[in-house]
C-alpha atoms as a PDB file:
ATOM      1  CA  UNK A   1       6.408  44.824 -70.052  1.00  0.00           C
ATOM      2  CA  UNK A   2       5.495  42.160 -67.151  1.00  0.00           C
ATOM      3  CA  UNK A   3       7.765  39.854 -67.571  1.00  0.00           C
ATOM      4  CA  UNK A   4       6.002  36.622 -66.216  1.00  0.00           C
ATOM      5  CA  UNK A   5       8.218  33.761 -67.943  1.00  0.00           C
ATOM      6  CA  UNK A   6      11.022  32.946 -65.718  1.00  0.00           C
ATOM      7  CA  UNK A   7      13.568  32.219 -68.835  1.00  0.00           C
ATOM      8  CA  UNK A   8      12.718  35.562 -70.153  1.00  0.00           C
ATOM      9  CA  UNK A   9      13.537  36.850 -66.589  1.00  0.00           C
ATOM     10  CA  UNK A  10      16.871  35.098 -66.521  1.00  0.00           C
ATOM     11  CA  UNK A  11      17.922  36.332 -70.462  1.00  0.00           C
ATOM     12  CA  UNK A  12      16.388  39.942 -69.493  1.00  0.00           C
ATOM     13  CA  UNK A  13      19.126  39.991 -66.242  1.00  0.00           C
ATOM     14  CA  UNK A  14      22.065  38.615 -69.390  1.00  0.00           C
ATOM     15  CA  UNK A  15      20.903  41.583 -71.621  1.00  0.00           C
ATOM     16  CA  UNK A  16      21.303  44.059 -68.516  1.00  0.00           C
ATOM     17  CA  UNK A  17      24.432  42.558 -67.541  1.00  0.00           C
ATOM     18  CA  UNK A  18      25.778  43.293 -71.030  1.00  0.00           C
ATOM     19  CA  UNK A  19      23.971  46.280 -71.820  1.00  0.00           C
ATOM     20  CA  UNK A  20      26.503  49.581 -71.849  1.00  0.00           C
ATOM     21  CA  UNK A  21      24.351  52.217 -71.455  1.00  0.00           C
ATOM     22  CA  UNK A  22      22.168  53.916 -68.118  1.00  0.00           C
ATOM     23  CA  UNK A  23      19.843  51.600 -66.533  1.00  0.00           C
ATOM     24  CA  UNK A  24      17.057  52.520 -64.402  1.00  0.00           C
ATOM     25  CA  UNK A  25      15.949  50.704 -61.706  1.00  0.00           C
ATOM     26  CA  UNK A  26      13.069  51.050 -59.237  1.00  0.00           C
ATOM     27  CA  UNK A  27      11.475  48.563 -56.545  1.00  0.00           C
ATOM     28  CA  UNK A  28       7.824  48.465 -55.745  1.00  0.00           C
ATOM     29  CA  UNK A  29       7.877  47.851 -52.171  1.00  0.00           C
ATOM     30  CA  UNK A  30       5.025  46.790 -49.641  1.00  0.00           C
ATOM     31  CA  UNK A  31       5.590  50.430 -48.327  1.00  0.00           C
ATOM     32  CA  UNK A  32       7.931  53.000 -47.971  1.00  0.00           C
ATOM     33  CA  UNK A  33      10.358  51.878 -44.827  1.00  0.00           C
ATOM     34  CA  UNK A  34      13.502  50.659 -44.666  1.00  0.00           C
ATOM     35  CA  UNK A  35      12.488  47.228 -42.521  1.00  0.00           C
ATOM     36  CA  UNK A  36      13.524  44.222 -42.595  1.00  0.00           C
ATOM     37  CA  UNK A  37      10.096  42.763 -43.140  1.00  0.00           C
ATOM     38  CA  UNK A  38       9.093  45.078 -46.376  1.00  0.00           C
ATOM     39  CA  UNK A  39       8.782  43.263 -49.055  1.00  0.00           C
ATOM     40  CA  UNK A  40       9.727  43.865 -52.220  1.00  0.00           C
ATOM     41  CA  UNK A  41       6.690  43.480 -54.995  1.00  0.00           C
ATOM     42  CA  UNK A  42       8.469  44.024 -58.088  1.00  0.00           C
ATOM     43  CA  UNK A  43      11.930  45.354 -59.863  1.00  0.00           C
ATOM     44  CA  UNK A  44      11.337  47.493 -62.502  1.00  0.00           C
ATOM     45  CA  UNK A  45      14.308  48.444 -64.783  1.00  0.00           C
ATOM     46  CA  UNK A  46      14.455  50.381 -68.060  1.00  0.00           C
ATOM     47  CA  UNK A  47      17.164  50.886 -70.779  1.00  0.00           C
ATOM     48  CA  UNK A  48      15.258  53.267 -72.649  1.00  0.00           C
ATOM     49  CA  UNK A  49      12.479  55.918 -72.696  1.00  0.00           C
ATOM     50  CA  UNK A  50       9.749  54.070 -73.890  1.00  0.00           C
ATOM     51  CA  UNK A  51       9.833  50.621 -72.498  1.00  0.00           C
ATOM     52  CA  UNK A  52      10.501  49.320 -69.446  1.00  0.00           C
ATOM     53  CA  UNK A  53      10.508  46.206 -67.245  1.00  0.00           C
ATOM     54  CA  UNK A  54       8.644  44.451 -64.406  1.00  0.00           C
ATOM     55  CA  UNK A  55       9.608  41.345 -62.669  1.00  0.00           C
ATOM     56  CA  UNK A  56       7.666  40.017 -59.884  1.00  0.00           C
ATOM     57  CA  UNK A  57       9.775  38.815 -56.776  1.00  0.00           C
ATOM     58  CA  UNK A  58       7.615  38.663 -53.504  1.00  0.00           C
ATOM     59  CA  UNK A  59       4.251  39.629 -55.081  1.00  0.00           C
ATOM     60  CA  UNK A  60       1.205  37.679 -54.167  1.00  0.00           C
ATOM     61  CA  UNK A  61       0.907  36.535 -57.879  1.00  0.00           C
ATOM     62  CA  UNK A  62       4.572  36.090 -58.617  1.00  0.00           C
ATOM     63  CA  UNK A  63       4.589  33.371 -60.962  1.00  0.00           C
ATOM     64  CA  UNK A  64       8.020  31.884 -59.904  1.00  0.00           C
ATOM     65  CA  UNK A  65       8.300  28.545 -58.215  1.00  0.00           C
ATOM     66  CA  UNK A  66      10.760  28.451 -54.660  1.00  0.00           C
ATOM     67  CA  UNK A  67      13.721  27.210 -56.478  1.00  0.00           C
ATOM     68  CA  UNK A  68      13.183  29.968 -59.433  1.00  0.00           C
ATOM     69  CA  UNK A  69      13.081  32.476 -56.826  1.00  0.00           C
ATOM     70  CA  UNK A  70      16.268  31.072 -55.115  1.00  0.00           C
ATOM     71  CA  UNK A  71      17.755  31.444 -58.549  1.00  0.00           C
ATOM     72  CA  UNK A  72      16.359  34.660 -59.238  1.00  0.00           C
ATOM     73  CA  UNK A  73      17.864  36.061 -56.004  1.00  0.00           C
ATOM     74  CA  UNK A  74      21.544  34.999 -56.884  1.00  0.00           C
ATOM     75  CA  UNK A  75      21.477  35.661 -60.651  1.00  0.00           C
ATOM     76  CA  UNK A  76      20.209  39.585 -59.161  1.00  0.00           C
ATOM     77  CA  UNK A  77      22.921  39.539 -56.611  1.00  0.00           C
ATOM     78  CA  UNK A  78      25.399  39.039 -59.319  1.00  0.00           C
ATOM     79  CA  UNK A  79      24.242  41.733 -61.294  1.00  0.00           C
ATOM     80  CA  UNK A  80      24.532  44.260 -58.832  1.00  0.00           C
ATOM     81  CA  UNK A  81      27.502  43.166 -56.950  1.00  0.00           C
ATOM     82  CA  UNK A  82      29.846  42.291 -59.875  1.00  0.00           C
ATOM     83  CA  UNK A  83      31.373  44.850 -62.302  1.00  0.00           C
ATOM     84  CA  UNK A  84      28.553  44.843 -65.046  1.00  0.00           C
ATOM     85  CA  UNK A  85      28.956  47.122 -68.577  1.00  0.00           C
ATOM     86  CA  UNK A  86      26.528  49.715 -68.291  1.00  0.00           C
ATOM     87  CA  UNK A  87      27.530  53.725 -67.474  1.00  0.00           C
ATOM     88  CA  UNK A  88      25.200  53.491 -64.242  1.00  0.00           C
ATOM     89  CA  UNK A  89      22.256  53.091 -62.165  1.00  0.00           C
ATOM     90  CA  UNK A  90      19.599  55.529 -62.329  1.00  0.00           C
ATOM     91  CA  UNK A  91      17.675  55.734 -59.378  1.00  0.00           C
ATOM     92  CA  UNK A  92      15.349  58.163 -57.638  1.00  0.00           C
ATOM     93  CA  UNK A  93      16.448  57.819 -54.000  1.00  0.00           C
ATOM     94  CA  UNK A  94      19.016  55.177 -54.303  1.00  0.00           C
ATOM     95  CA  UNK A  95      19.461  55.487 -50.274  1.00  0.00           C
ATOM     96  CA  UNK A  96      16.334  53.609 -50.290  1.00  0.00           C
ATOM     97  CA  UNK A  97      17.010  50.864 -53.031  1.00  0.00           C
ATOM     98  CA  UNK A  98      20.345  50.278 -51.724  1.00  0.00           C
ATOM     99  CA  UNK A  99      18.823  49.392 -48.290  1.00  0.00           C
ATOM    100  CA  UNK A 100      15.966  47.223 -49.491  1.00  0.00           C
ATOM    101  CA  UNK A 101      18.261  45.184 -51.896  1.00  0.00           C
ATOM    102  CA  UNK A 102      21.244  44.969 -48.814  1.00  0.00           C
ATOM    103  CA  UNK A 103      18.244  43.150 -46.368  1.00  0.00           C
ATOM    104  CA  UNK A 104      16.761  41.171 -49.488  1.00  0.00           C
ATOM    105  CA  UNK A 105      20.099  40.254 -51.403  1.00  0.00           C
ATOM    106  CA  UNK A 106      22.812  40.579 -49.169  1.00  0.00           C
ATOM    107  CA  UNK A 107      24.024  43.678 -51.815  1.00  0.00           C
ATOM    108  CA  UNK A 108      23.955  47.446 -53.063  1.00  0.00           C
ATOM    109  CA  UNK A 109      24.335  48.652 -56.687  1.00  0.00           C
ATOM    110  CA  UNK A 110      27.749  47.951 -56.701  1.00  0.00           C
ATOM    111  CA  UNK A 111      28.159  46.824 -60.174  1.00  0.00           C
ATOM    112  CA  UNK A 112      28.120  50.004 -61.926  1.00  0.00           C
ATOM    113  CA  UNK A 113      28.124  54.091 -60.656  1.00  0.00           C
ATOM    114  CA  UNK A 114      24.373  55.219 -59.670  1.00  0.00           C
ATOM    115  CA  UNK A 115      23.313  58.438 -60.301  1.00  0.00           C
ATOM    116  CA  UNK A 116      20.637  59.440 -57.740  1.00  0.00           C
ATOM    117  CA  UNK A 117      18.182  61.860 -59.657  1.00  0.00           C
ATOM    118  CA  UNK A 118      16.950  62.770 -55.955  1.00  0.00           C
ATOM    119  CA  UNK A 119      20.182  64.140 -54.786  1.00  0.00           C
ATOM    120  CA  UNK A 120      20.994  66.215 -58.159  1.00  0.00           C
ATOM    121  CA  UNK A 121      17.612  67.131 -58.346  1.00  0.00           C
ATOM    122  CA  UNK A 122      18.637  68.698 -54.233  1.00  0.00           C
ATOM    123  CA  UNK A 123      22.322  69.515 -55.879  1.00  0.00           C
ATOM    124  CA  UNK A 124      20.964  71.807 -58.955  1.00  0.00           C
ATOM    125  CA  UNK A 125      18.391  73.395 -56.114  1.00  0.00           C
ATOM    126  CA  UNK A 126      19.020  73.063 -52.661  1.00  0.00           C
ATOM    127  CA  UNK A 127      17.207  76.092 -51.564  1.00  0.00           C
ATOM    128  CA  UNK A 128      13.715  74.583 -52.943  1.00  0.00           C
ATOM    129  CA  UNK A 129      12.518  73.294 -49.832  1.00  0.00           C
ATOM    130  CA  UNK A 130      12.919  77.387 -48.668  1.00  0.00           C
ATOM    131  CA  UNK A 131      10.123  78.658 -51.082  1.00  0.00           C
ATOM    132  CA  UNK A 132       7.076  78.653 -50.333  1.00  0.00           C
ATOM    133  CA  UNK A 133       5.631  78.457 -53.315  1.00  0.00           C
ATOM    134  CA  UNK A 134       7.828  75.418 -54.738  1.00  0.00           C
ATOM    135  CA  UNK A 135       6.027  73.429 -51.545  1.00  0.00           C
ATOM    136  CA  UNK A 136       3.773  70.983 -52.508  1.00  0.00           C
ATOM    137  CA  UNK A 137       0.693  70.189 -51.070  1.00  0.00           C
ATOM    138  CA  UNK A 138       1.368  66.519 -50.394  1.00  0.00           C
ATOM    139  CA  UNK A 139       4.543  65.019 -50.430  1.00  0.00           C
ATOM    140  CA  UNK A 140       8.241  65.813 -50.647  1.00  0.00           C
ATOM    141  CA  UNK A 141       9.718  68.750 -52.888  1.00  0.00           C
ATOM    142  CA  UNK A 142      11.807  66.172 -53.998  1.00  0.00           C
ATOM    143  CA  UNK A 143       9.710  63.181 -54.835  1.00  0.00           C
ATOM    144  CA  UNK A 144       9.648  61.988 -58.140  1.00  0.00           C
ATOM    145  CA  UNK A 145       5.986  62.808 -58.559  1.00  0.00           C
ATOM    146  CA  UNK A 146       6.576  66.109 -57.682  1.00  0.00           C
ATOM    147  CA  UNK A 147       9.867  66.750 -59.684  1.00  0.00           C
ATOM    148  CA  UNK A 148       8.268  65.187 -63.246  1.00  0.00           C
ATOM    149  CA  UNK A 149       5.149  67.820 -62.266  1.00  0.00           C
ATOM    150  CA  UNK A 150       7.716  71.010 -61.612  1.00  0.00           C
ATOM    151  CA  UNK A 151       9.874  70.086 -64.823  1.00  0.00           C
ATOM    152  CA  UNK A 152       7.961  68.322 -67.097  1.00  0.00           C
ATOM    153  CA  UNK A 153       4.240  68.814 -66.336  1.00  0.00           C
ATOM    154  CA  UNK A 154       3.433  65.691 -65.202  1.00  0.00           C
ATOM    155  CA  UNK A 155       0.564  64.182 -63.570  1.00  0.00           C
ATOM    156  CA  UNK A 156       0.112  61.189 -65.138  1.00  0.00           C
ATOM    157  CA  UNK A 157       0.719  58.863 -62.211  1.00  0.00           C
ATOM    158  CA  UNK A 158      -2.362  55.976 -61.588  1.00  0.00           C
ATOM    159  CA  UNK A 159      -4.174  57.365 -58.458  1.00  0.00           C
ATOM    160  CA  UNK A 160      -5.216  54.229 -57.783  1.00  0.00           C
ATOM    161  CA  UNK A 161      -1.550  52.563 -57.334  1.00  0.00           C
ATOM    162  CA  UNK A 162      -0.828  56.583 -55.665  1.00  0.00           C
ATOM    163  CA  UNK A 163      -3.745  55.360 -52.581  1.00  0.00           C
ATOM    164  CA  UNK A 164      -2.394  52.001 -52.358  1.00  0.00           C
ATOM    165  CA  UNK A 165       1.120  52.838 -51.318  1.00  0.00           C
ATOM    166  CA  UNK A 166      -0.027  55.813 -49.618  1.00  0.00           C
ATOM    167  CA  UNK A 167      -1.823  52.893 -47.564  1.00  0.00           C
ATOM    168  CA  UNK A 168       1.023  50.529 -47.397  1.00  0.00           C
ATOM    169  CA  UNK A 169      -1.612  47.838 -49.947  1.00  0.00           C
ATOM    170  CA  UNK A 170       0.535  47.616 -53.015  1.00  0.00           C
ATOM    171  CA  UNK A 171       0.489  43.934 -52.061  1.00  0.00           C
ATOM    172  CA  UNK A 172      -3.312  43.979 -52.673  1.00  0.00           C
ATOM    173  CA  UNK A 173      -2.944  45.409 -55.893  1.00  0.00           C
ATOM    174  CA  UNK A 174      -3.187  42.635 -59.176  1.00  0.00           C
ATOM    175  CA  UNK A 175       0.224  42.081 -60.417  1.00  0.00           C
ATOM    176  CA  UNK A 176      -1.270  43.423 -64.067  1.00  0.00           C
ATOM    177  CA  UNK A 177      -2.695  46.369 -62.340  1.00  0.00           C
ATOM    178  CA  UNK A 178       0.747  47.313 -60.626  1.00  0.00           C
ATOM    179  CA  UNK A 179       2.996  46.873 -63.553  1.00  0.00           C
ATOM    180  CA  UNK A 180       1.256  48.915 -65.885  1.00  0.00           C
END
């Protein structure tokens, strides 16, 4: 769900602020460094497993006026810097979001513990990287694409949003296009 309204933004951040159970968060980012200058495109969160939640930030077609992004950024550095209700974070190489949200906020995911489903998938199998014939192809042995393909059977993932990060052009990508 794109979330393009900017009061549904602000009550979406009230419902995670109050909302006791895992949250999962992801950034779309113009590419894959830790830089000062990469952007971040979108924050995508989820409470559940069959919905989750876009909100544009520094996309091209982000709908949100200067002073709605000004209050975007401090109602999102309240939510992860202050004590919040929810069990955790779940990330897939937290490492990463922490550093993108530290340059663009000022914070980490402080507000609540974050479980890092990159380092337990490395803590339930630290010797996968060894095999040769757990190595992918392309990519990590622990990327996300590559764990949900291992465990789950996945393969699902848009090729056309795969190429444009591959290519550092998420930026390029319509908003609609990204999000879904």
């Amino acid at each position: 769900q794109l979330l393009m309204d900017f009061d549904e933004v602000i009550e979406y951040l009230d419902y995670l602020t109050d909302f006791p159970g895992d949250i999962a968060i992801d950034l779309e980012t113009e590419n894959l460094y830790r830089k000062a200058q990469n952007k971040i495109a979108t924050l995508q969160f989820a409470t559940n497993n069959t919905t989750g939640v876009v909100i544009p930030y520094q996309h091209r077609e982000c709908p949100f006026s200067p002073d709605e992004l000004q209050i975007l950024k401090q109602r999102l550095h309240k939510l992860f810097s202050t004590r919040i209700k929810s069990s955790g974070w779940v990330a897939h190489g937290a490492k990463f979001e922490n550093a993108i949200l530290d340059m663009h906020l000022g914070c980490m995911l402080d507000s609540a513990d974050i479980y890092d489903t990159q380092a337990m998938a490395f803590l339930l199998d630290e010797t996968r990287s060894e095999r040769k014939a757990d190595k992918p192809k392309n990519g990590g042995i622990y990327t996300l694409k590559q764990l949900a393909l291992d465990y789950m059977n996945f393969n699902g993932y848009d090729q056309t949003i795969l190429k444009a990060r591959g290519e550092g052009a998420l930026f390029d990508l319509p908003l609609k296009e990204l999000a879904s």
